[in-house]
Every structure is written in structure tokens, then in C-alpha cells.
Protein backbone atom coordinates (compact mmCIF):
# COMPACT_ATOMS: atom_id res chain seq x y z
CA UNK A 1 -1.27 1.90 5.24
CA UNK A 2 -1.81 0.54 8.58
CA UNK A 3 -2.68 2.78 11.08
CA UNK A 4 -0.88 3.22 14.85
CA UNK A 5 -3.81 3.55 17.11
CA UNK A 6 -4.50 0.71 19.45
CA UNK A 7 -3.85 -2.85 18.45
CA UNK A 8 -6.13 -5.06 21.02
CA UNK A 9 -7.96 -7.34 18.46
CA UNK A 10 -11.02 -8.63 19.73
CA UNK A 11 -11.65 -11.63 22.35
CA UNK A 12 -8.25 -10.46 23.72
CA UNK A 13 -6.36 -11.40 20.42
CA UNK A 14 -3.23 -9.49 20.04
CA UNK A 15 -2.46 -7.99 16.58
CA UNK A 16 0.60 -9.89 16.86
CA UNK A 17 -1.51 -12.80 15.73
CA UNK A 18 -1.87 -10.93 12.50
CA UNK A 19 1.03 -9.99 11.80
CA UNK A 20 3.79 -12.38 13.65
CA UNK A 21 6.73 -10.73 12.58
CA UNK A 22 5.71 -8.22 15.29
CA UNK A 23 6.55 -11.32 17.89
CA UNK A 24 9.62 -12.66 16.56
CA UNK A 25 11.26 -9.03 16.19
CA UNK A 26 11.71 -6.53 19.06
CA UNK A 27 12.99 -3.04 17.20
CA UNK A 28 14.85 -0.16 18.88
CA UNK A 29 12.40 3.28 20.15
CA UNK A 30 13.99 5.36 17.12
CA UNK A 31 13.33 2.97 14.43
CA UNK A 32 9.54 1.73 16.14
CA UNK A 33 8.06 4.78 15.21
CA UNK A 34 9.62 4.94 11.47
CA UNK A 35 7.16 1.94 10.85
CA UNK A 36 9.79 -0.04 8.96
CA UNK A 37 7.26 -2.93 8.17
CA UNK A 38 5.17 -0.55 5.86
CA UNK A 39 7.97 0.75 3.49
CA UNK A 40 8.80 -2.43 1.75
CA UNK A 41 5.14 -1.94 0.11
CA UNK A 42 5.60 1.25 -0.65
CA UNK A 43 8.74 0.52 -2.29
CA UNK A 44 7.24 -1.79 -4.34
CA UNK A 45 4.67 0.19 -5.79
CA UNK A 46 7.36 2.59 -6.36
CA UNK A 47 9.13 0.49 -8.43
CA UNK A 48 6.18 -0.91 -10.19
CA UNK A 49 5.42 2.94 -11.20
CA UNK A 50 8.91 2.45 -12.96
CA UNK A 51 8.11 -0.37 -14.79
CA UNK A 52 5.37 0.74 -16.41
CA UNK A 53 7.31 3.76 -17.99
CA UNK A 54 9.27 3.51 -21.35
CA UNK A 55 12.10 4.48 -18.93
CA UNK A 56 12.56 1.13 -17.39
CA UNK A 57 15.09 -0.04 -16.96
CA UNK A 58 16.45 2.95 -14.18
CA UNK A 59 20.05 3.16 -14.24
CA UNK A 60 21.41 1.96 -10.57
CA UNK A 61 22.18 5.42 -9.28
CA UNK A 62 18.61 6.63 -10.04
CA UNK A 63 17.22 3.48 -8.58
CA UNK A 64 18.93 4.05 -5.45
CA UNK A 65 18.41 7.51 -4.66
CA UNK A 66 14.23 7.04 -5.74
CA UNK A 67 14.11 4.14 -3.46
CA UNK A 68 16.44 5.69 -0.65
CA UNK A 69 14.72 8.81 -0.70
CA UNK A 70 11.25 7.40 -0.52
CA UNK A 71 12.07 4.72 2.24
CA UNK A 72 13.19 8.41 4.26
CA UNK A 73 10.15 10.12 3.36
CA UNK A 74 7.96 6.99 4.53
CA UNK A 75 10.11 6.92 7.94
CA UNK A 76 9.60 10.69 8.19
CA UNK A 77 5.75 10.11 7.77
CA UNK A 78 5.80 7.01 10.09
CA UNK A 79 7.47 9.48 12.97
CA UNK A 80 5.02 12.40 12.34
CA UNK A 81 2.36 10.05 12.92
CA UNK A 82 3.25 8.36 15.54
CA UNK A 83 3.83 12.41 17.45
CA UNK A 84 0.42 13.14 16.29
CA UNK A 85 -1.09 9.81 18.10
CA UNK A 86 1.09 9.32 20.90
CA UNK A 87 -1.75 10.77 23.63
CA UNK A 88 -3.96 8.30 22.05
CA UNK A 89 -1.76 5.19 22.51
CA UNK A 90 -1.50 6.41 25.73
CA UNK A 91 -4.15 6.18 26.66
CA UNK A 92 -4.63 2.24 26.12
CA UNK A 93 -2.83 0.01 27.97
CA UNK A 94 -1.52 -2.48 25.10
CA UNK A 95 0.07 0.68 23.30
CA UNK A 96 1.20 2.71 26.20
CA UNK A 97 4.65 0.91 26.16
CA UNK A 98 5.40 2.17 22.86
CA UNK A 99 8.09 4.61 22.38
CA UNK A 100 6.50 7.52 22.44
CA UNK A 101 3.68 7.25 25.39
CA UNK A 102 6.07 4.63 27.33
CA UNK A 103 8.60 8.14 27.44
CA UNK A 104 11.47 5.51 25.76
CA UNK A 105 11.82 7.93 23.13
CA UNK A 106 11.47 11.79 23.52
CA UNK A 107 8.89 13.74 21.08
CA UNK A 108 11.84 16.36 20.67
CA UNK A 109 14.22 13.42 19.45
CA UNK A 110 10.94 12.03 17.17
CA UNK A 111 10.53 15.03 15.81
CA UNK A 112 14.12 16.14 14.70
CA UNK A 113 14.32 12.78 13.54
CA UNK A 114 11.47 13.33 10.90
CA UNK A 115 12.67 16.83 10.24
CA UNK A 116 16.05 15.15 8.97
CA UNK A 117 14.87 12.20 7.50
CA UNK A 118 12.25 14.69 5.02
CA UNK A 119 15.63 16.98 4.58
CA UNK A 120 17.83 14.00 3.57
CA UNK A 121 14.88 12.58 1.34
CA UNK A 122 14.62 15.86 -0.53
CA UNK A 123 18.37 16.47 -1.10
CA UNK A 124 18.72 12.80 -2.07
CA UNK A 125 15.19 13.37 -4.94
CA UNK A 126 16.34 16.54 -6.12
CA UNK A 127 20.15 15.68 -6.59
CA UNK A 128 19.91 12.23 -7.48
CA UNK A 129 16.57 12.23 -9.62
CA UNK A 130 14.35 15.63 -10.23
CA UNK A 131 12.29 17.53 -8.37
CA UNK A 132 8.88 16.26 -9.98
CA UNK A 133 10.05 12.71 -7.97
CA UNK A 134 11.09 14.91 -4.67
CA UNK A 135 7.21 16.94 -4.45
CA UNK A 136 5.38 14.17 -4.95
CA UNK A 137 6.97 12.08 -2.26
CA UNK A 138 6.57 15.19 0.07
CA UNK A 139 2.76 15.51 -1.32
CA UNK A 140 2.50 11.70 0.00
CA UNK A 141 3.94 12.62 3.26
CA UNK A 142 1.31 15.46 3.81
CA UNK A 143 -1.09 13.62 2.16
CA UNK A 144 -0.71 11.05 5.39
CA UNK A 145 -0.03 12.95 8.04
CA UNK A 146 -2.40 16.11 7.53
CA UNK A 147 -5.14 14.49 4.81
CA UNK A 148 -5.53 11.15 6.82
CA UNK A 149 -4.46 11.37 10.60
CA UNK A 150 -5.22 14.82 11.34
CA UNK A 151 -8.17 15.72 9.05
CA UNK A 152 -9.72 13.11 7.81
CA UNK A 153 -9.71 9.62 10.49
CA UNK A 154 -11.25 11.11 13.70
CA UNK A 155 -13.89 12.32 11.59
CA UNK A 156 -15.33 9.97 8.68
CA UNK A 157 -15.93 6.22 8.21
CA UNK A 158 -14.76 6.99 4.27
CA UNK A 159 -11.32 8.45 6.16
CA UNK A 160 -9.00 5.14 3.84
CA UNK A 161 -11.30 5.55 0.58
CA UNK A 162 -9.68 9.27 0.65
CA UNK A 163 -6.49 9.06 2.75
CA UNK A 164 -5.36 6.18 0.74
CA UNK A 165 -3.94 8.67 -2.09
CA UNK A 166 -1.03 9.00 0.70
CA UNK A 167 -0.30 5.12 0.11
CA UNK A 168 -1.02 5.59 -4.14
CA UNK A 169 1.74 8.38 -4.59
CA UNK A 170 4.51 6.00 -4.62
CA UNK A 171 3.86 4.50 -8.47
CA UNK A 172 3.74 8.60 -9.22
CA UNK A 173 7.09 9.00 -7.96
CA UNK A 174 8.77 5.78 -9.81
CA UNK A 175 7.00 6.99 -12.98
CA UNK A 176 8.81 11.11 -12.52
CA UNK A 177 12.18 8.88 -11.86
CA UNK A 178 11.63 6.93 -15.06
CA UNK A 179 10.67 9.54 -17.17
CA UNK A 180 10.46 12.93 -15.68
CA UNK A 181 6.91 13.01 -16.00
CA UNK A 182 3.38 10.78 -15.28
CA UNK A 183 1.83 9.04 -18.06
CA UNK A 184 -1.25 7.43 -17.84
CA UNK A 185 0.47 3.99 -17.12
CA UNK A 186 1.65 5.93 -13.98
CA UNK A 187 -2.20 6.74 -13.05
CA UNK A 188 -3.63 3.57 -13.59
CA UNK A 189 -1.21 2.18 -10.82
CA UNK A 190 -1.87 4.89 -8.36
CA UNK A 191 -5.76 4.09 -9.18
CA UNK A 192 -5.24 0.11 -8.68
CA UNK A 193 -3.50 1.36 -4.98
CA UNK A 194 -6.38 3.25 -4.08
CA UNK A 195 -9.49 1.16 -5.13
CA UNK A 196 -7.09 -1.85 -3.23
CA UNK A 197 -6.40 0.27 0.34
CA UNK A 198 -10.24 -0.20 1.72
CA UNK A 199 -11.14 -3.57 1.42
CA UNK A 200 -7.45 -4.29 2.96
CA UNK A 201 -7.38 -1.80 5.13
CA UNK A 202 -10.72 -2.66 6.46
CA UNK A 203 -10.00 -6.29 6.71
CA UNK A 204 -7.33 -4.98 9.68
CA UNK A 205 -10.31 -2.35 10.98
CA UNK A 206 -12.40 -5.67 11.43
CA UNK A 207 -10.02 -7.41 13.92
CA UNK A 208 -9.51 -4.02 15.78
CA UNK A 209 -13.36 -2.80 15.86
CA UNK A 210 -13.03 -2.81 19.68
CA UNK A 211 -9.96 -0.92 20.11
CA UNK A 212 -11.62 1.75 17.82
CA UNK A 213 -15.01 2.07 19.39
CA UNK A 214 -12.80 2.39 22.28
CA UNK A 215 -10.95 5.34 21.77
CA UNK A 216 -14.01 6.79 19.47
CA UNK A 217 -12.15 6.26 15.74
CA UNK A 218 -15.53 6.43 13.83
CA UNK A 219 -14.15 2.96 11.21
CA UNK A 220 -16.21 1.24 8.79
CA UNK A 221 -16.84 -1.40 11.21
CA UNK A 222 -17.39 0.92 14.04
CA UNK A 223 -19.74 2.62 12.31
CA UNK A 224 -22.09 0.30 10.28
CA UNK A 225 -20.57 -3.28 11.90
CA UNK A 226 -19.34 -5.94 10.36
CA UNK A 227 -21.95 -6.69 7.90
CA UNK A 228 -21.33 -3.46 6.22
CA UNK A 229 -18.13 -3.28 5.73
CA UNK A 230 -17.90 -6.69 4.35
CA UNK A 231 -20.03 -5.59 1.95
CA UNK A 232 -18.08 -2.41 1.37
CA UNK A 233 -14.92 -4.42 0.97
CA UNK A 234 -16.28 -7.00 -1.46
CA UNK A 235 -17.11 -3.79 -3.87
CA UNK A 236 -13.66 -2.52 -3.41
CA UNK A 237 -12.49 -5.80 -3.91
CA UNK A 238 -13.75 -6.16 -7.37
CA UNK A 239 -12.93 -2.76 -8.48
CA UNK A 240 -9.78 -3.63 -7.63
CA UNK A 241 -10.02 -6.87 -9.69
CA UNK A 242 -11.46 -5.14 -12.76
CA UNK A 243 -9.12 -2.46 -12.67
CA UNK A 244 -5.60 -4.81 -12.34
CA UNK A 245 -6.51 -6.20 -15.74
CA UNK A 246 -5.83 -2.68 -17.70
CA UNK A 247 -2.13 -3.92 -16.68
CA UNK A 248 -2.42 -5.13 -19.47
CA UNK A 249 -3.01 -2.05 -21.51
CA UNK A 250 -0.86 0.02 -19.34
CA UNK A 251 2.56 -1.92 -19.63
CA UNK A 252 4.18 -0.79 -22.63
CA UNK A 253 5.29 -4.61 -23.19
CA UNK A 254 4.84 -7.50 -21.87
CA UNK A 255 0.80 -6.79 -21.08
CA UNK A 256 0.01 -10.99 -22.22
CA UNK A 257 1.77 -12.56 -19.77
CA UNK A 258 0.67 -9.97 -16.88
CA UNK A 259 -2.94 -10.81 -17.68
CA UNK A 260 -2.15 -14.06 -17.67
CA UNK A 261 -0.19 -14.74 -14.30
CA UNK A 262 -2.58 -11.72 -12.47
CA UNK A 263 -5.58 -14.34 -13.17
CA UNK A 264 -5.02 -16.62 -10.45
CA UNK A 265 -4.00 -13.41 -8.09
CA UNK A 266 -7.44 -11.58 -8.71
CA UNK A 267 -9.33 -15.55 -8.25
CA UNK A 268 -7.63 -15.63 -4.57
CA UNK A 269 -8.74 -12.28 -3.64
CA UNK A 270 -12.20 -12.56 -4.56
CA UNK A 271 -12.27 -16.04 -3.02
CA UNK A 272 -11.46 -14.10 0.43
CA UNK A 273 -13.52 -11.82 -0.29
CA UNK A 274 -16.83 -14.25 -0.65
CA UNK A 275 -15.50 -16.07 2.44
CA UNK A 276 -15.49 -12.87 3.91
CA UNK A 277 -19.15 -11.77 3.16
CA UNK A 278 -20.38 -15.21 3.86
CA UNK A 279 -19.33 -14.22 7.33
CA UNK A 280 -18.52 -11.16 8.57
CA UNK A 281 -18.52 -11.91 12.32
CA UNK A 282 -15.23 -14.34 11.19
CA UNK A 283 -12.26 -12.50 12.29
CA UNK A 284 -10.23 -15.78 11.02
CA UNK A 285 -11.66 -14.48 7.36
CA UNK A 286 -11.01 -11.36 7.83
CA UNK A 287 -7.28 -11.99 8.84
CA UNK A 288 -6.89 -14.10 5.80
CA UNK A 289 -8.21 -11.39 3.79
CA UNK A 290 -5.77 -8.89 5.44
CA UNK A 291 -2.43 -10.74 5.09
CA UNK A 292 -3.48 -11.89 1.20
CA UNK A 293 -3.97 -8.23 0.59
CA UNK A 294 -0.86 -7.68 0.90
CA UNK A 295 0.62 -10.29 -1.16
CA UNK A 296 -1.71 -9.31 -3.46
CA UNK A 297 0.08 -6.01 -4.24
CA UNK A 298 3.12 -7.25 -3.85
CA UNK A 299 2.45 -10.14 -6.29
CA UNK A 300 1.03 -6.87 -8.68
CA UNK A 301 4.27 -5.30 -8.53
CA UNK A 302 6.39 -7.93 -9.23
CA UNK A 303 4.39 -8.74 -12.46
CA UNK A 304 4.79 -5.47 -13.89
CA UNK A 305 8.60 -6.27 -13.21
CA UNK A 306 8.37 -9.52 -14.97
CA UNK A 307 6.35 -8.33 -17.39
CA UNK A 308 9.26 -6.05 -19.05
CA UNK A 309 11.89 -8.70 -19.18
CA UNK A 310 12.68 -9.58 -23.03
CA UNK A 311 11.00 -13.16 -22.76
CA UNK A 312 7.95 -11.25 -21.34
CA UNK A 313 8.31 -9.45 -25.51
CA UNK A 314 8.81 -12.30 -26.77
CA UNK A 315 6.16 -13.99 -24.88
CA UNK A 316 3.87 -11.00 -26.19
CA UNK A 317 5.11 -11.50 -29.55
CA UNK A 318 4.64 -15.21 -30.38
CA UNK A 319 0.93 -15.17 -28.64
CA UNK A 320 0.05 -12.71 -30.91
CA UNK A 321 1.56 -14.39 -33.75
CA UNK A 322 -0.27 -17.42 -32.59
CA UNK A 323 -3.51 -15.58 -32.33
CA UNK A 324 -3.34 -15.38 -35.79
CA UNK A 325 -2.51 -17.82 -37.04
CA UNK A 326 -5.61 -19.69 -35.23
CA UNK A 327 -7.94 -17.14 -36.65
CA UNK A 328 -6.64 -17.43 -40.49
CA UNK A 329 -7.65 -21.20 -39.80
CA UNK A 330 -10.62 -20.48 -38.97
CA UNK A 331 -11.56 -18.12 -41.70
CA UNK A 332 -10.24 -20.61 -43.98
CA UNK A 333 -12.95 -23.26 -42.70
């Protein structure tokens, strides 16, 4: 989840330097404020909810409708956020000419743009999947826009550690697709997204500690500085290592070879994170940090998708089979 309040990195460093896609693409005033660039995560974690169900694979028209309908919910979210913050980008002078404060789009035409974009998600959920799918995608939308923005991120440093469960409800809603209900599989996910939003979300809060201070967003780094939250990340960081290996538990095949290929995942991570702590003051570190983050959970997700192909059984299989035959040799000498 990456927040909308000013984006003037420190030293005069634009946030376009941490993200360049921001550079090379220039989107229209209605679709700016849906936050396109975070859905594709979300998405992802949405499907690797699925995959970790005994319902994989979805049929196409489920598929569609779950990923439609949260990519609408996300937009709606996006929208409401960006009404709720608008004064505060305004008040900045590298956000004022977004749509909202720059007056290129009209909070009227925002806001009936969220209102049908959370009507269209629900009648998609409901008609197309079940209603278990459609609440907890509307839970996730007031889990961001009332839990996090409103409630909880003018007022605490911890505001991520417990407005992340808006970013962790996705692998809930791919699980009610699959199955109609959350196993544990589903849980272990949507714990593995929330141990994971801090330490990347703070990596971002590090290269906009000024803009924060600035408009008085109590961060992490705002807070308690650098130090700090470098320390705080590298404890999120490996919780979130420990907690990615009960993938291999959690998939209901296929668990080998996603403990296998998450191992050099999880050593690239922590290796950012050390880099990290060995200096805090670094916002080059920290940028790495942020952008591997993300290809972190996307690289999670698309495990857990690999992971229930048939060779990923038969992988499972002949380890196993392997395993044991190594250990009758041994007993035997």
C-alpha cells in the first residue's frame, strides 16, 4: 500500500526516481486517483489466496469476475483516498497538480466514480462468485480508507503494522472464490502480507521522511529517525522470512519445490535488509529495499502458482520418494 501524501524525497529527489514508471507514463485525472499501479499486487495476492485452496484451479468465469471485481474495489479505495487527502496534497507544491487539488478533476465526479466502481464490484462478487468474496473485498476497502487514512495514519507511527490488514484481505477473497470459505492456507497468506507491509512500506517512508515531517504524518522515520526504523524493518523483515516458509505446509501440493525456489527470494531480502541497517542514513538502500519488496511478493505469488502445476506433484512426489530411499541406506549402514 503506498500512500498519496506528498512525494518530495529528500535532497530534492523526486519519487519518480523510485518508481520510474511514474516518468515514462502520464495517466488521465479519472484514472490518477484509482491508483492503477497498486492493483496489480493486490491481484496477485488475490490469486495466490486461490492457489492455496483445494479449489484451484478457478474456472475462467470465476477468475474473471474475483479479479474484475477486486481491481474495482481497489480503484474505488484508491478514489476515496485520494478525496480524503486532497487538502493535504494541496497543500505541497509537488502534489498540488494532481487531479484533485490541481481542480483537473472535480471531488463530485471522484466521488460518484468510487460510488460506482464499489456498486459494480459488488454486483460483479455476488453474481459472479458469493457474497463471502463480495464482504471481504468491501471489509478491505473500509479497512483502507476508514482503519488507515482516516483513523489510524495522522495519529500513530504503528499506523502500516495495523492498516496493512487493508492490503492482506486480498488472499481472503481468492480463498471465498476458491472454496466458499477461508482455510487456514488462506490465513497464513493474509499473515505473510501483513508481517511483509512495514519493512516495505517503511523502506518508501524513509525516502519521504521530509515530506512527512512536513505536513506532520507522525511515520516511523518521522518519529524515531532512521536508525529506528531500520531496525524495525529488519524485524519485520525476518518475520516475514520465517513465516514464507510455512508455504510449504500451507499449499496443499507442491509445498517442496516452493521451499525450494522461495530460498533464494527470502536470501535477497534479508541481504537488503542488512545493507539497510548497516546504514540507515542510505536512501540508495532503502530504495533498493523498497522496489525488491515488491518483487518479493510478487515472486511469493507466483510460486504458490507454480507450485500447483502437476510437475510441481510430481516434483513433491519423487523428492519424497528420494528421501527415502537415502534414509533406508543409511539405516542399512
Amino acid at each position: 500500500m503506498v500512500s498519496s501524501t506528498p512525494e518530495m524525497l529528500q535532497g530534492g529527489v523526486s519519487r519518480d526516481e523510485v518508481v520510474p514508471s511514474r516518468k515514462r507514463i502520464k495517466l488521465p485525472p479519472w484514472l490518477e486517483v484509482a491508483k492503477p499501479r497498486l492493483i496489480p499486487l493486490l491481484l496477485a495476492t488475490t490469486l495466490g489466496g486461490m492457489a492455496l485452496s483445494e479449489g484451484w484451479p478457478l474456472s475462467s468465469p470465476r477468475l474473471v469476475c474475483t479479479l474484475g471485481g477486486g481491481a474495482l474495489f481497489a480503484a474505488a479505495a484508491g478514489v476515496l483516498n485520494c478525496l480524503w487527502e486532497q487538502d493535504l496534497d494541496g497543500r505541497m507544491q509537488r502534489t498540488s497538480g494532481r487531479a484533485l487539488p490541481s481542480g483537473r478533476l472535480s471531488p463530485t465526479a471522484a466521488f460518484a466514480g468510487a460510488i460506482s466502481c464499489t456498486l459494480a464490484a459488488a454486483a460483479l462478487l455476488v453474481s459472479g462468485v458469493n457474497c463471502l468474496a463480495a464482504g471481504l473485498s468491501l471489509l478491505g476497502l473500509c479497512s483502507y480508507v476508514l482503519l488507515y487514512t482516516a483513523l489510524l495514519k495522522p495519529r500513530t507511527p504503528q499506523n502500516i503494522v495495523i492498516g496493512g490488514v487493508a492490503g492482506a484481505i486480498p488472499p481472503l477473497v481468492g480463498a471465498a472464490a476458491a472454496t466458499g470459505h477461508v482455510g487456514l492456507s488462506g490465513w497464513w497468506l493474509f499473515a505473510l502480507v501483513m508481517v511483509w507491509t512495514p519493512a516495505h512500506f517503511w523502506a518508501l517512508a524513509l525516502l519521504l521522511k521530509d515530506d512527512y515531517q512536513a505536513v506532520g504524518i507522525p511515520m516511523l522515520p518521522v518519529v524515531k529517525g532512521p536508525v529506528v526504523t531500520a531496525r524495525a524493518i529488519a524485524r519485520y523483515g525476518w518475520a516475514t522470512v520465517l513465516l514464507s516458509i510455512f508455504g510449504v505446509w500451507a499449499l496443499p501440493e507442491g509445498g517442496l519445490l516452493y521451499g525450494l525456489l522461495v530460498v533464494p527470494f527470502n536470501a535477497r531480502l534479508l541481504q537488503l535488509v542488512h545493507r539497510l541497517g548497516a546504514a540507515p542514513e542510505d536512501l540508495g538502500c532503502a530504495k533498493g529495499l523498497f522496489r525488491w519488496s515488491i518483487l518479493y511478493m510478487f515472486g511469493i505469488c507466483l510460486l504458490l502458482v507454480l507450485s500447483r502445476l502437476p510437475r510441481a506433484a510430481q516434483f513433491d512426489i519423487q523428492t519424497w520418494e528420494l528421501m527415502q530411499q537415502v534414509a533406508t541406506l543409511w539405516q542399512l549402514q
